[in-house]
Protein backbone atom coordinates (compact mmCIF):
# COMPACT_ATOMS: atom_id res chain seq x y z
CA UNK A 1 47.10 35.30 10.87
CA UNK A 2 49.97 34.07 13.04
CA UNK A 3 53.10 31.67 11.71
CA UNK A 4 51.86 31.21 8.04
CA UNK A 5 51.18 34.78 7.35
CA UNK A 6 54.19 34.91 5.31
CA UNK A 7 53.92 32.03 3.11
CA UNK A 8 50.20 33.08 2.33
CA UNK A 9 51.24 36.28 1.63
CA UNK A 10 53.77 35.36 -0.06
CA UNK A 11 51.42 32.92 -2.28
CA UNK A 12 48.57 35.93 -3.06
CA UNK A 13 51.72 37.73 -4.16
CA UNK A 14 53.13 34.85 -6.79
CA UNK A 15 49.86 33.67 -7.96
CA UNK A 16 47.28 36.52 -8.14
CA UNK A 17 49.84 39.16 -9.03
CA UNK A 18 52.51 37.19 -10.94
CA UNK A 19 55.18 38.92 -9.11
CA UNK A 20 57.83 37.72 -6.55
CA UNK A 21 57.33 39.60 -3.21
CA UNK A 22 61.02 41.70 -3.71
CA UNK A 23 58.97 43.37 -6.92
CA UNK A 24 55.56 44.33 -5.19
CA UNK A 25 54.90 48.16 -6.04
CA UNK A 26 52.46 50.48 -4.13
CA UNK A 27 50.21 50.81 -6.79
CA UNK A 28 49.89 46.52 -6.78
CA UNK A 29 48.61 46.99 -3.11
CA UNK A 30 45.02 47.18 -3.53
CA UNK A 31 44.43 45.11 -6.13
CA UNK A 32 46.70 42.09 -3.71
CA UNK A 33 44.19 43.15 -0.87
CA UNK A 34 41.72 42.47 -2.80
CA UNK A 35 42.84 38.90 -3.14
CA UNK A 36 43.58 38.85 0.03
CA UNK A 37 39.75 39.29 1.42
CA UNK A 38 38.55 36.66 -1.13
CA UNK A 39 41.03 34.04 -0.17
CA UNK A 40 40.16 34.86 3.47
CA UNK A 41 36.32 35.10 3.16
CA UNK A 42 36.80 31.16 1.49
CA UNK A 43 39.48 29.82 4.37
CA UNK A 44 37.59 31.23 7.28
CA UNK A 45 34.10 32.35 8.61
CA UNK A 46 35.26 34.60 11.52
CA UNK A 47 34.52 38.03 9.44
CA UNK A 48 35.31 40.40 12.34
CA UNK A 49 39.07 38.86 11.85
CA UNK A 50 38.76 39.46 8.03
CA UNK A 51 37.49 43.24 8.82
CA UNK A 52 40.21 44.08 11.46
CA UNK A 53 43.07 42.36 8.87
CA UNK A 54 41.85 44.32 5.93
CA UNK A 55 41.89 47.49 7.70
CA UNK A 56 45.17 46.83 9.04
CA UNK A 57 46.15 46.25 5.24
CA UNK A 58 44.29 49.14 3.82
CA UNK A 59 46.12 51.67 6.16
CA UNK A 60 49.65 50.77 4.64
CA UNK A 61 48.00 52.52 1.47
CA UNK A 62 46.67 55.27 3.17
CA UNK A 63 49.53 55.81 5.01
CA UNK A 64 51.87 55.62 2.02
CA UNK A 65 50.01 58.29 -0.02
């Protein structure tokens, strides 16, 4: 996602979850992905991008269980 990865991160994090990113949980990880692939699917059309992000994403809950 390069340079403003953060910020939209940071953004999914404040306005989907109502949470400031110091106070994300595990258990608020899928439902942030989740807002994650529908603000992606609407900003961009490259879906192989989307795919490889999301699976990048949904390892850090695999890998934290």
């Amino acid at each position: 996602m390069g340079p403003a990865a953060d910020r939209f991160i940071r953004r999914q994090i404040e306005n989907h979850l109502n949470k400031h990113p110091e106070e994300l949980a595990q258990a608020d990880l899928k439902e942030l992905i989740n807002w994650i692939e529908v603000s992606m699917t609407v900003l961009t059309a490259d879906r192989k991008m989307i795919r490889e992000y999301l699976a990048k994403l949904q390892s850090l809950i695999s890998s934290n269980h």
